[in-house]
PDB file of N, CA and C in Angstrom:
ATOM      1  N   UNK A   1       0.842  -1.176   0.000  1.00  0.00           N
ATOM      2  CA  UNK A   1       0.000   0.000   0.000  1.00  0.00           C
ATOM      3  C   UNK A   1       0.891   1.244   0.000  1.00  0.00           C
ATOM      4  N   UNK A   2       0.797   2.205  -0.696  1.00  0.00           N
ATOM      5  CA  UNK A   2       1.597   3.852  -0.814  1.00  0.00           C
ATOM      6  C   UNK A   2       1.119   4.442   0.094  1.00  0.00           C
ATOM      7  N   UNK A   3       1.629   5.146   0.513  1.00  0.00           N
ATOM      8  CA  UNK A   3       0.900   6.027   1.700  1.00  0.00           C
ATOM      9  C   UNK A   3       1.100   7.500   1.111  1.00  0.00           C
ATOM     10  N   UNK A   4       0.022   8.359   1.842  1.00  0.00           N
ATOM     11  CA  UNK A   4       0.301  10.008   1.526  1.00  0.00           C
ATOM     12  C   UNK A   4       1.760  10.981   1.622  1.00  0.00           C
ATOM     13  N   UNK A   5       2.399   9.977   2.803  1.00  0.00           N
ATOM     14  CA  UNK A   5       3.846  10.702   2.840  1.00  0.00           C
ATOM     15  C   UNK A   5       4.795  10.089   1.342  1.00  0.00           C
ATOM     16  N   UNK A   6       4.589   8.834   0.926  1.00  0.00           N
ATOM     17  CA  UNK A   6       5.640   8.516  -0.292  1.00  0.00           C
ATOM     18  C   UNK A   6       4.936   9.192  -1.533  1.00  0.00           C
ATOM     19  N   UNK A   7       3.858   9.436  -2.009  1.00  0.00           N
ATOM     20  CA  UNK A   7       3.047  10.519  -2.620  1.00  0.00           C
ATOM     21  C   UNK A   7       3.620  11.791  -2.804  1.00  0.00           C
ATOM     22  N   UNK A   8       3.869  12.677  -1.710  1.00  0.00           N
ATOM     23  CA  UNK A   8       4.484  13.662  -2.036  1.00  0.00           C
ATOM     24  C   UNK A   8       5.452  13.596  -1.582  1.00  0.00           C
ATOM     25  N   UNK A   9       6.402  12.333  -1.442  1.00  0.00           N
ATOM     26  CA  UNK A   9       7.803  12.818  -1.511  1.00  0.00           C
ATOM     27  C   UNK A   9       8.302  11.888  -3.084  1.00  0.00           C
ATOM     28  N   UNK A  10       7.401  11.599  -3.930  1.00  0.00           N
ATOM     29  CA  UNK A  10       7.570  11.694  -5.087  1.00  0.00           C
ATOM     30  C   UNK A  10       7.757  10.271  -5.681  1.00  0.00           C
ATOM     31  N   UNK A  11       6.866   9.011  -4.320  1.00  0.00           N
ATOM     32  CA  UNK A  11       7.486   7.973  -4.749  1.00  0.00           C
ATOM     33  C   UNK A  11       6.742   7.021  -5.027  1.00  0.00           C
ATOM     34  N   UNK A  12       5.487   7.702  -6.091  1.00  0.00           N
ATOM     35  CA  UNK A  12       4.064   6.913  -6.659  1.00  0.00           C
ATOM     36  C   UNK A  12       4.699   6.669  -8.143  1.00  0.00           C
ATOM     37  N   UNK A  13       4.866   5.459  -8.664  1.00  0.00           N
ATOM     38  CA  UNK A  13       5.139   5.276 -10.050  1.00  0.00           C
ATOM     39  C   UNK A  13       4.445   6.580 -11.131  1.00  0.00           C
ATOM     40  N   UNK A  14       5.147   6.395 -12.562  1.00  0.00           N
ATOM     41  CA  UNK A  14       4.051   7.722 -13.344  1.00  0.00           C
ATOM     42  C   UNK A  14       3.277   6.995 -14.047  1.00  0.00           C
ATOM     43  N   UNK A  15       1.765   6.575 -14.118  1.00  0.00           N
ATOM     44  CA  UNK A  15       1.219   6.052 -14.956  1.00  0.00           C
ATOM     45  C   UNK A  15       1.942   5.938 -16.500  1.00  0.00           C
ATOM     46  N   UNK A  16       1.592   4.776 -16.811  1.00  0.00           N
ATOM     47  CA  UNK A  16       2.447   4.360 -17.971  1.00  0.00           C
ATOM     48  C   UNK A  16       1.203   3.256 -18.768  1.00  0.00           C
ATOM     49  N   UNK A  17       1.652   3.717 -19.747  1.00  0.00           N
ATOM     50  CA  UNK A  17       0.476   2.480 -20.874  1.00  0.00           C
ATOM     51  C   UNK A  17       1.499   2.111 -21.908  1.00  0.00           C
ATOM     52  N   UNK A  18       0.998   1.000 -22.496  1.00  0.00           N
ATOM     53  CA  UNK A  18       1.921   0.292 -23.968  1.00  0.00           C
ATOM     54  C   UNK A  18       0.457   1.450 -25.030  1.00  0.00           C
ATOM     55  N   UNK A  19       1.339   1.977 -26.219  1.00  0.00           N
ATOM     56  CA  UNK A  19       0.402   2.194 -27.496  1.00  0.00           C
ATOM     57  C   UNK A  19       1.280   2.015 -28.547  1.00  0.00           C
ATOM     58  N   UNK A  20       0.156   1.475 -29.860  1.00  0.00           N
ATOM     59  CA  UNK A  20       0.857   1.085 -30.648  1.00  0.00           C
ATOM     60  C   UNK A  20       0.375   2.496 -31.759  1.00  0.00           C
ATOM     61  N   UNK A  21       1.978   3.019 -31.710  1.00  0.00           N
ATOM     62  CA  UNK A  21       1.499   4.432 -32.705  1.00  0.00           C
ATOM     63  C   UNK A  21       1.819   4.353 -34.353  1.00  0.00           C
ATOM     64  N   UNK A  22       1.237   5.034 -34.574  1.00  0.00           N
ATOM     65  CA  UNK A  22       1.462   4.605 -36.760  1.00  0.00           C
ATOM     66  C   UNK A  22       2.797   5.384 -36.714  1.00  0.00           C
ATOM     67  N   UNK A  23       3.700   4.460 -37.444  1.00  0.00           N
ATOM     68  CA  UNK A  23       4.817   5.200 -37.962  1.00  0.00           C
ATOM     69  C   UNK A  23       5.940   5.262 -36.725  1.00  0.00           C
ATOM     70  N   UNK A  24       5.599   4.889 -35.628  1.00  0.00           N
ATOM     71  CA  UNK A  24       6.417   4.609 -34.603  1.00  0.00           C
ATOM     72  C   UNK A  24       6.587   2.589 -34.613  1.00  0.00           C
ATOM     73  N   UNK A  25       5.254   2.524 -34.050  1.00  0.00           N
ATOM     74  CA  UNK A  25       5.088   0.759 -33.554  1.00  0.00           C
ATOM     75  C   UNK A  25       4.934   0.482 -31.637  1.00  0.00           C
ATOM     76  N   UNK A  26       4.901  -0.173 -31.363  1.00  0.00           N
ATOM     77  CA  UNK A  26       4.440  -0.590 -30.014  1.00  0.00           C
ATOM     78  C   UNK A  26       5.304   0.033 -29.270  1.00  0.00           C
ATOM     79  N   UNK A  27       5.160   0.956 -28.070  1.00  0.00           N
ATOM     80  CA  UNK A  27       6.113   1.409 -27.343  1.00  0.00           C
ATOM     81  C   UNK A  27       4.969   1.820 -26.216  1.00  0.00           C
ATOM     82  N   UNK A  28       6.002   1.938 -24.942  1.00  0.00           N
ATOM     83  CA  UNK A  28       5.387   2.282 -23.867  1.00  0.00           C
ATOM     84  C   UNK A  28       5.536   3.652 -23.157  1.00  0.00           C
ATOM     85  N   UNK A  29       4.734   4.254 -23.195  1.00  0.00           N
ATOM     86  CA  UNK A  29       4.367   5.826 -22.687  1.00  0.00           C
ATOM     87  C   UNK A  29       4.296   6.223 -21.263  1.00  0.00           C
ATOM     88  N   UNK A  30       5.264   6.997 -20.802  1.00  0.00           N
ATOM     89  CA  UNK A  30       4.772   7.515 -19.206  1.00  0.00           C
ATOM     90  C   UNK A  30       3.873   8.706 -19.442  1.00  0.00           C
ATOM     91  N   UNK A  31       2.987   8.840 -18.407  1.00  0.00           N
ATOM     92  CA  UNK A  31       2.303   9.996 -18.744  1.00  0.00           C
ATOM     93  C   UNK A  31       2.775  11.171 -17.670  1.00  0.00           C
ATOM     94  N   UNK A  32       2.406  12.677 -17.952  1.00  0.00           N
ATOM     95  CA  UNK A  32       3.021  13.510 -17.708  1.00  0.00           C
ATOM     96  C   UNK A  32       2.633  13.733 -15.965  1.00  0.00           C
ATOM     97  N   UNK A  33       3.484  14.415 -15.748  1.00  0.00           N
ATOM     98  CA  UNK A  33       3.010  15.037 -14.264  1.00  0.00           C
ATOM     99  C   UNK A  33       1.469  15.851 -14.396  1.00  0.00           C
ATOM    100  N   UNK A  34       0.585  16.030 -14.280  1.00  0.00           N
ATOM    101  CA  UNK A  34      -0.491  16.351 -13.897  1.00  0.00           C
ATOM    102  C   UNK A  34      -0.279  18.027 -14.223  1.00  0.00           C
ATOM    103  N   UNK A  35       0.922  19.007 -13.832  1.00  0.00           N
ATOM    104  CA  UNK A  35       0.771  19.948 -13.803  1.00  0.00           C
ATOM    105  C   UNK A  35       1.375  20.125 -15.012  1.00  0.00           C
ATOM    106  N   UNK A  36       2.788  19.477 -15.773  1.00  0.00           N
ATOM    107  CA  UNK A  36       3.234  19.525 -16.998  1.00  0.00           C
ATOM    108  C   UNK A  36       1.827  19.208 -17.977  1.00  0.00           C
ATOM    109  N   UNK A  37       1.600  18.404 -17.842  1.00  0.00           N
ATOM    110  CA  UNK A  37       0.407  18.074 -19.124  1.00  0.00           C
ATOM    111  C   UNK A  37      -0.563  19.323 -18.773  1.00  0.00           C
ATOM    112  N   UNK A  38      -0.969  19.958 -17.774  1.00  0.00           N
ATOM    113  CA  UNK A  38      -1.970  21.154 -18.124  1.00  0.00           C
ATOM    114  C   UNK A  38      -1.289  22.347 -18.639  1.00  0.00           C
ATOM    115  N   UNK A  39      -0.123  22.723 -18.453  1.00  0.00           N
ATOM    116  CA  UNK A  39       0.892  23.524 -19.068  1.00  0.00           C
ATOM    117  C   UNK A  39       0.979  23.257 -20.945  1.00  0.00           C
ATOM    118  N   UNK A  40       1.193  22.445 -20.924  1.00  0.00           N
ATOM    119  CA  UNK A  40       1.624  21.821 -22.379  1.00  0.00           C
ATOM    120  C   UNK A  40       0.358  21.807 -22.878  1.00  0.00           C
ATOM    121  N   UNK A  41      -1.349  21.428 -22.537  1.00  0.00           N
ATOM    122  CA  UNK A  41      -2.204  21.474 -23.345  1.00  0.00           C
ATOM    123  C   UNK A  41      -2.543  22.983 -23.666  1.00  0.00           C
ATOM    124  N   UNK A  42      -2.660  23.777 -22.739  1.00  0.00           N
ATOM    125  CA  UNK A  42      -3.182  25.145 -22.823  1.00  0.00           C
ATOM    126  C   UNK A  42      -1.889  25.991 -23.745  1.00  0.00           C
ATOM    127  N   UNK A  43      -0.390  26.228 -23.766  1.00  0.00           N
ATOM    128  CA  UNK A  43       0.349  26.372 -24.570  1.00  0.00           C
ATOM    129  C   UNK A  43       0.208  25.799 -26.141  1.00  0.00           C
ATOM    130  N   UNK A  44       0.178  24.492 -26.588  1.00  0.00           N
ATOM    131  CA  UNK A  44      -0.412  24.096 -27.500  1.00  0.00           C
ATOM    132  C   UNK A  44      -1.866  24.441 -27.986  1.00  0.00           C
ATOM    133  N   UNK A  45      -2.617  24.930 -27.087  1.00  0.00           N
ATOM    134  CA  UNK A  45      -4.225  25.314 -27.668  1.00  0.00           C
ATOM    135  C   UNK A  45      -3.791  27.269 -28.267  1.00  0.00           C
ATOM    136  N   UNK A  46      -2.744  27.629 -27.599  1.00  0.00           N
ATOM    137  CA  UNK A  46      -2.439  29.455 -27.436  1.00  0.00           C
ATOM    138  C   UNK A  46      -1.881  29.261 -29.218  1.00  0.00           C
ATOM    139  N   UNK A  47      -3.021  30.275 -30.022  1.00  0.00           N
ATOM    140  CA  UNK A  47      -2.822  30.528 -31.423  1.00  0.00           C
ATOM    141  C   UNK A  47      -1.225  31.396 -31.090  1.00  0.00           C
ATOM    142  N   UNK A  48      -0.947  32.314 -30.174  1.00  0.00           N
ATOM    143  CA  UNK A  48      -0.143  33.034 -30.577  1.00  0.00           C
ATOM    144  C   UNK A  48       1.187  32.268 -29.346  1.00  0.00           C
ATOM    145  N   UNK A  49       1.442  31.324 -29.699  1.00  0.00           N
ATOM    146  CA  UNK A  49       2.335  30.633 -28.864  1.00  0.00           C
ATOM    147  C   UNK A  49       3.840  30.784 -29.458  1.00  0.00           C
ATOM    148  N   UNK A  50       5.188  30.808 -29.374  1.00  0.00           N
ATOM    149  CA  UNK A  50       6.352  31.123 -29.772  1.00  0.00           C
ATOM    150  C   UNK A  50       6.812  29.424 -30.180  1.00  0.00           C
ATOM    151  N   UNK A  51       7.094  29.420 -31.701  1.00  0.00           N
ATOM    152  CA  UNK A  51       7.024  28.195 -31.934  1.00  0.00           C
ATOM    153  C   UNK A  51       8.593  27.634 -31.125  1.00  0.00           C
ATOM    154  N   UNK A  52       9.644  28.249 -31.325  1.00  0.00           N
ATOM    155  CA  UNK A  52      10.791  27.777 -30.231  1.00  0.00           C
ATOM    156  C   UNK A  52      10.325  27.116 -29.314  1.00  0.00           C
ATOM    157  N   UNK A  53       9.710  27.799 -28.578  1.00  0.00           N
ATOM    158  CA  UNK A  53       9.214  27.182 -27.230  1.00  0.00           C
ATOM    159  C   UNK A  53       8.094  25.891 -27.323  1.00  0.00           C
ATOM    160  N   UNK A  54       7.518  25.893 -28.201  1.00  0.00           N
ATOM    161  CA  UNK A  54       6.413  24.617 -28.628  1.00  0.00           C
ATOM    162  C   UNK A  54       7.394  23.557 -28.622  1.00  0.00           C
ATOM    163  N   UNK A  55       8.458  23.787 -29.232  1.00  0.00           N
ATOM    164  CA  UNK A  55       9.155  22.878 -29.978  1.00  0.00           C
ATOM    165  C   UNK A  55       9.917  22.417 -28.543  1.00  0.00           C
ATOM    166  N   UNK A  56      10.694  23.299 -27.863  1.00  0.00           N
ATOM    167  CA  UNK A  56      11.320  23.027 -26.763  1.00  0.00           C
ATOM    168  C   UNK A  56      10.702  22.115 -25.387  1.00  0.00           C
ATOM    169  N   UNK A  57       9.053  22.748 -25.482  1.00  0.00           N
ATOM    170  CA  UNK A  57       8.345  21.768 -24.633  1.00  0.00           C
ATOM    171  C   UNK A  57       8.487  20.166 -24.757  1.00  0.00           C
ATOM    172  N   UNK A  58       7.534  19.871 -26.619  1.00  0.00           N
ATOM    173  CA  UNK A  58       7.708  18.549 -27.070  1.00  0.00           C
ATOM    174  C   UNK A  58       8.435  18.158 -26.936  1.00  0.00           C
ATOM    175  N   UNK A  59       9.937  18.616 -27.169  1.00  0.00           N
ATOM    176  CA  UNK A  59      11.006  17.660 -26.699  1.00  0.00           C
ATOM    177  C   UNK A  59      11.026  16.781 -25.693  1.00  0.00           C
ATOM    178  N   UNK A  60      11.356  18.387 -24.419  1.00  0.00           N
ATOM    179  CA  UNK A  60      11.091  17.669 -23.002  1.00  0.00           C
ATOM    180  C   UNK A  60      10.206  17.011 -22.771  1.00  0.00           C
ATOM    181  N   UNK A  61       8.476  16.855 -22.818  1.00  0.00           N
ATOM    182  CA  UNK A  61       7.813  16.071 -22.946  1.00  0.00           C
ATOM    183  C   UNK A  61       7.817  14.909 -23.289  1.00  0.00           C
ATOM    184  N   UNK A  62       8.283  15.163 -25.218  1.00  0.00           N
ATOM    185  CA  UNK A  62       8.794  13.628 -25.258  1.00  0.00           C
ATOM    186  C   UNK A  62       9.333  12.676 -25.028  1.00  0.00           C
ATOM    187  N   UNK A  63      10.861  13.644 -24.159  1.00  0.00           N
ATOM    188  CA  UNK A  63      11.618  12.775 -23.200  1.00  0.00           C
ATOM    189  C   UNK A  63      11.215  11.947 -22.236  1.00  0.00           C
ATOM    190  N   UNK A  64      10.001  12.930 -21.727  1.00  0.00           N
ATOM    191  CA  UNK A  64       9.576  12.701 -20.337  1.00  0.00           C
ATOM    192  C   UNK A  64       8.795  10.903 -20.541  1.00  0.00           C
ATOM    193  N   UNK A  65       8.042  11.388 -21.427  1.00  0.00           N
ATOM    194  CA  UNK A  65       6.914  10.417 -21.829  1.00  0.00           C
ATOM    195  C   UNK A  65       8.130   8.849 -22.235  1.00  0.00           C
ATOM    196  N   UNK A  66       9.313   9.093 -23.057  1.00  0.00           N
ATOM    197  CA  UNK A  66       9.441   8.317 -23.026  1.00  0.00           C
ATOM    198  C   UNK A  66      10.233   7.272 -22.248  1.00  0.00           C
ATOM    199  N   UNK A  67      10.992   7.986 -20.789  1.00  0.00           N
ATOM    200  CA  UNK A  67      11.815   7.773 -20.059  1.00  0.00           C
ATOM    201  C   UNK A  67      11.407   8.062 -18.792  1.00  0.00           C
ATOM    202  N   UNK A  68      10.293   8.778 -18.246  1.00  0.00           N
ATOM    203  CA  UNK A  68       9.562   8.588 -17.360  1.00  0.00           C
ATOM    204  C   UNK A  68      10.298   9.752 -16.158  1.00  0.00           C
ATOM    205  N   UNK A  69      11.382  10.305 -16.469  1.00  0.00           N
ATOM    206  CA  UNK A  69      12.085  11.382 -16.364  1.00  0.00           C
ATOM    207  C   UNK A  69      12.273  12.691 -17.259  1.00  0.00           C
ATOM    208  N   UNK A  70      12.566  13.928 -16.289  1.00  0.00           N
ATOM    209  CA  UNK A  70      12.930  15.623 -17.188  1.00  0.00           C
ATOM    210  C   UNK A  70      14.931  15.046 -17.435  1.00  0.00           C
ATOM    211  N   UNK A  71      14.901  15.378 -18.732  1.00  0.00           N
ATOM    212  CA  UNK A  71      16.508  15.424 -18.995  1.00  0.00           C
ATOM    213  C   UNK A  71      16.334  16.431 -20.117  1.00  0.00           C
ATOM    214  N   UNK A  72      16.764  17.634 -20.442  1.00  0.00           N
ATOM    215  CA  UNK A  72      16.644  18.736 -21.343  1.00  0.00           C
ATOM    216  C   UNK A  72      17.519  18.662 -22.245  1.00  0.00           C
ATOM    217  N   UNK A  73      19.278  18.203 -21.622  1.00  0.00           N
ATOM    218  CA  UNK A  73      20.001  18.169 -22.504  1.00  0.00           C
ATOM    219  C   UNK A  73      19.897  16.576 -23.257  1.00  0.00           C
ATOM    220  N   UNK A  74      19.473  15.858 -23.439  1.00  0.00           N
ATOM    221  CA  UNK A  74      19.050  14.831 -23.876  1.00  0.00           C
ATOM    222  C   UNK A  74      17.986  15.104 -24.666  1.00  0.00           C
ATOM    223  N   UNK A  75      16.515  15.309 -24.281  1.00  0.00           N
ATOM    224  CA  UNK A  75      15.429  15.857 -24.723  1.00  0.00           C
ATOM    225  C   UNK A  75      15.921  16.685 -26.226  1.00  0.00           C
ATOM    226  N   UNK A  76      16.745  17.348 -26.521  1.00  0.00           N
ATOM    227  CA  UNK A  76      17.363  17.997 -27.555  1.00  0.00           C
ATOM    228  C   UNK A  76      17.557  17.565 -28.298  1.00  0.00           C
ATOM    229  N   UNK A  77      18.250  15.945 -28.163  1.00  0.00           N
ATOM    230  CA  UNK A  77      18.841  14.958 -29.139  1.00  0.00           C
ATOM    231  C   UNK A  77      17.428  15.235 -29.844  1.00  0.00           C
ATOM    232  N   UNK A  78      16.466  14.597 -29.701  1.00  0.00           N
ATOM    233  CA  UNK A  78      15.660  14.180 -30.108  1.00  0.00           C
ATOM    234  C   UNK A  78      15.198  14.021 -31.490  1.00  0.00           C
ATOM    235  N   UNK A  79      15.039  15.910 -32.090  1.00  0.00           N
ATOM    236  CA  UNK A  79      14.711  15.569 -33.449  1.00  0.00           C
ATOM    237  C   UNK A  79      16.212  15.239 -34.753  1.00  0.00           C
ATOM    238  N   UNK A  80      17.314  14.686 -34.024  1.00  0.00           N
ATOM    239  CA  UNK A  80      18.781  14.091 -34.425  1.00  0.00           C
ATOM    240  C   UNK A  80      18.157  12.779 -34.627  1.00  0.00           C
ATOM    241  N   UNK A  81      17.259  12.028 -33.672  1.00  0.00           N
ATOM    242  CA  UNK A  81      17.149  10.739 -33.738  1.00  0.00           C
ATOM    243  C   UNK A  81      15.949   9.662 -34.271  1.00  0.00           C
ATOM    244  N   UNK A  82      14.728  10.735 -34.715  1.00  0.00           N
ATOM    245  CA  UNK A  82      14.025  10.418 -35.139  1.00  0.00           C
ATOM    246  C   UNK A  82      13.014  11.648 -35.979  1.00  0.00           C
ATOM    247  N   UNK A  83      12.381  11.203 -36.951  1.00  0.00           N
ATOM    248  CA  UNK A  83      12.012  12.254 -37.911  1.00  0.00           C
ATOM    249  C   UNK A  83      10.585  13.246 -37.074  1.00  0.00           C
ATOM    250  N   UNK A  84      10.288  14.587 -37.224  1.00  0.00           N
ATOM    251  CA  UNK A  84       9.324  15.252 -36.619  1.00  0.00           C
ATOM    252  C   UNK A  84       7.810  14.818 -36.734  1.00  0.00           C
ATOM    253  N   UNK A  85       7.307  13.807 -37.819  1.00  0.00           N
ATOM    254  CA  UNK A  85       6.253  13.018 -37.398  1.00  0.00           C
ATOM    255  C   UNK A  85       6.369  12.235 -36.627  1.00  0.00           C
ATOM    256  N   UNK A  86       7.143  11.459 -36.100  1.00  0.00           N
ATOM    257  CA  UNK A  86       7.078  10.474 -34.668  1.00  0.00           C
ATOM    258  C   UNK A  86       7.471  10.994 -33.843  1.00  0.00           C
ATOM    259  N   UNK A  87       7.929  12.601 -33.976  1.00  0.00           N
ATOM    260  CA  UNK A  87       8.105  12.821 -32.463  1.00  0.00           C
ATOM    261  C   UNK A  87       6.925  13.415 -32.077  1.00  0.00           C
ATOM    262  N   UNK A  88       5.881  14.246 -33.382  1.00  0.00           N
ATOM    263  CA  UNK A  88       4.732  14.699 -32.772  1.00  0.00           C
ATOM    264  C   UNK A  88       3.277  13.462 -32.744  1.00  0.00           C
ATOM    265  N   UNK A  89       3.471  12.426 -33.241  1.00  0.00           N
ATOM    266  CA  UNK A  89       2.991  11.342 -32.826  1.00  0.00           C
ATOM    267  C   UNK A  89       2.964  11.070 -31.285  1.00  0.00           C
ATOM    268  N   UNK A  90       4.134  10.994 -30.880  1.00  0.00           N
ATOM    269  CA  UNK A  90       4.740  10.152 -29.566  1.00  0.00           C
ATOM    270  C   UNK A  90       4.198  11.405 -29.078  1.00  0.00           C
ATOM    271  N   UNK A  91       4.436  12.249 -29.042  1.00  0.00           N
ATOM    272  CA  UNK A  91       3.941  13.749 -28.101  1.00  0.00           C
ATOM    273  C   UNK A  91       2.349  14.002 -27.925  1.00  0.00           C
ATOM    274  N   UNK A  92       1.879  13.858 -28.953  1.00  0.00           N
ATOM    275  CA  UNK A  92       0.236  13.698 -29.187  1.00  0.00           C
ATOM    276  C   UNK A  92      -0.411  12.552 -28.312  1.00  0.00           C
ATOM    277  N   UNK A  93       0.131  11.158 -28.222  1.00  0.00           N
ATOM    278  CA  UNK A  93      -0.266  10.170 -28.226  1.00  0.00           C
ATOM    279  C   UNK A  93      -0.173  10.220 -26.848  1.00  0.00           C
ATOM    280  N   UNK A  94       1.298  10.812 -26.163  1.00  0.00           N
ATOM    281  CA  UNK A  94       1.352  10.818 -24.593  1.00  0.00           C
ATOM    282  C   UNK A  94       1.144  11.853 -24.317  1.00  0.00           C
ATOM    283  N   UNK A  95       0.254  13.080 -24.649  1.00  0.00           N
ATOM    284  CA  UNK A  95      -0.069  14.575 -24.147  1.00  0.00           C
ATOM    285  C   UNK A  95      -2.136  14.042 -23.975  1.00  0.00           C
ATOM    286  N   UNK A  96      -2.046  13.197 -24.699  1.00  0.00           N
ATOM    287  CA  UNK A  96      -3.963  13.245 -24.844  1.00  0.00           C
ATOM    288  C   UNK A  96      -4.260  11.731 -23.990  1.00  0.00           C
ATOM    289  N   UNK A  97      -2.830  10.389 -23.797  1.00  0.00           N
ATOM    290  CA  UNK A  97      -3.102   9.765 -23.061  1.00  0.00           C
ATOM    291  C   UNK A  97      -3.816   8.523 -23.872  1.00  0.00           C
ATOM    292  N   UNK A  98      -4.183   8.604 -25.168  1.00  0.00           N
ATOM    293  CA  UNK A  98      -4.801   7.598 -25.464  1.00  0.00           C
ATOM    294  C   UNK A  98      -4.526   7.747 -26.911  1.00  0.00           C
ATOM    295  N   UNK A  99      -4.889   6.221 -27.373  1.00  0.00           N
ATOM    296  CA  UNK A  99      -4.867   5.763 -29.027  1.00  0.00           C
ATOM    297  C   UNK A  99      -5.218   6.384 -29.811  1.00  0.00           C
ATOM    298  N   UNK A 100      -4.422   7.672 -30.665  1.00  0.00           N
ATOM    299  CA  UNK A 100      -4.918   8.503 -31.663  1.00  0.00           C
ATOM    300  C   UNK A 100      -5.450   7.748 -32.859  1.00  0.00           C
ATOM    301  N   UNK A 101      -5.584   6.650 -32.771  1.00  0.00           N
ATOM    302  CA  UNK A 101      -6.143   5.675 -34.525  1.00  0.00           C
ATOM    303  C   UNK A 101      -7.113   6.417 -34.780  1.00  0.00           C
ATOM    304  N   UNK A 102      -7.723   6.477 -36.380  1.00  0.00           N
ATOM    305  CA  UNK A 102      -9.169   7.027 -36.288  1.00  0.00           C
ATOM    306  C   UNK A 102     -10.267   6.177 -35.946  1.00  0.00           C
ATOM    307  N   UNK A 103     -10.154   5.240 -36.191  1.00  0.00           N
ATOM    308  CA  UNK A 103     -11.446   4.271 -35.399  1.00  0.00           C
ATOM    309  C   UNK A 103     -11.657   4.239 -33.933  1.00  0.00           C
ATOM    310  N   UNK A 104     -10.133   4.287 -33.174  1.00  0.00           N
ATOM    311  CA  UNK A 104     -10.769   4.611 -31.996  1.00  0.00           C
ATOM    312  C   UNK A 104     -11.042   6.101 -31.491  1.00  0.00           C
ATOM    313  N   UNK A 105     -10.880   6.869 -32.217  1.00  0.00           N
ATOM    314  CA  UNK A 105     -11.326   8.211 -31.714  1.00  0.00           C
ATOM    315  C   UNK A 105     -12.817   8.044 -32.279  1.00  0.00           C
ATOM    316  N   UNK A 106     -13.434   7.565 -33.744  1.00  0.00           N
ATOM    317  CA  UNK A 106     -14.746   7.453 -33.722  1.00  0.00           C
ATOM    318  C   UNK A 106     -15.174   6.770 -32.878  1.00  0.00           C
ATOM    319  N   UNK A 107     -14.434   6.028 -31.955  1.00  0.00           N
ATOM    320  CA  UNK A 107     -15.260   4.719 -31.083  1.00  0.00           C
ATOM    321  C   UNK A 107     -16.141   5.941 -29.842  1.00  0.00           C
ATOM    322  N   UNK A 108     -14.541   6.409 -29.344  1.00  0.00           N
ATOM    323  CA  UNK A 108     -14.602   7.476 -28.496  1.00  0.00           C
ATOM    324  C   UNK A 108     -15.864   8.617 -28.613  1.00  0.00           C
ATOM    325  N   UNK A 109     -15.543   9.229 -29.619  1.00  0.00           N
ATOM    326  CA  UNK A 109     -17.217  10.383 -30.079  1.00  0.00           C
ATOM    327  C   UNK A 109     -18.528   9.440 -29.995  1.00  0.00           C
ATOM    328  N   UNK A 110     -18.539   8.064 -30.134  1.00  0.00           N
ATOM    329  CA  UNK A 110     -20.000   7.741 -30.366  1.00  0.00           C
ATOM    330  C   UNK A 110     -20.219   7.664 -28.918  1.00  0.00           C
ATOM    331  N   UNK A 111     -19.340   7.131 -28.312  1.00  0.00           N
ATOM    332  CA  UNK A 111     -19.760   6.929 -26.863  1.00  0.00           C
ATOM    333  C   UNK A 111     -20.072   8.338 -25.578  1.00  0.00           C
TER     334      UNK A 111
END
């Protein structure tokens, strides 16, 4: 059982799911801290947002999401190591938390 003191001293796993993304393939996603992901959605929704900084978030994000840790100077590598559709895949996929396919997003709206 976790208790409220290992909670906030930071020592609750980060929710994590397996998704299988197009153009990536099966990989497993941490999801964000609670206060990063409300940061990152409302920045991403801001029409007049500074694309540097969009770009600088996804990184870190993507890092985050995919290592379950913040590393910035790492986070950088990023678009060195894989092309800017799978990184905004992987960023999409772990910023919204669930299977961007289109069938399951129609699954999602009917319900």
């Amino acid at each position: 059982m976790i208790t409220a003191a290992q909670i906030m001293a930071g020592k609750l796993p980060t929710s994590s799911r397996e998704f299988d993304i197009e153009g990536v393939g099966k990989i497993v996603l941490h999801r964000l801290p609670a206060m990063d992901e409300v940061k990152a959605r409302e920045l991403f929704s801001d029409k007049d947002a500074d694309p540097k900084k969009l770009e600088k978030v996804a990184q870190r994000n993507t890092y985050y999401m995919l290592h379950g840790k913040f590393d910035d100077k790492e986070a950088a590598k990023l678009p060195n190591l894989i092309d800017m559709q799978q990184l905004g895949m992987i960023h999409t996929t772990g910023l919204f938390f669930t299977n961007l396919a289109q069938e399951n997003l129609e699954a999602i709206e009917k319900n």
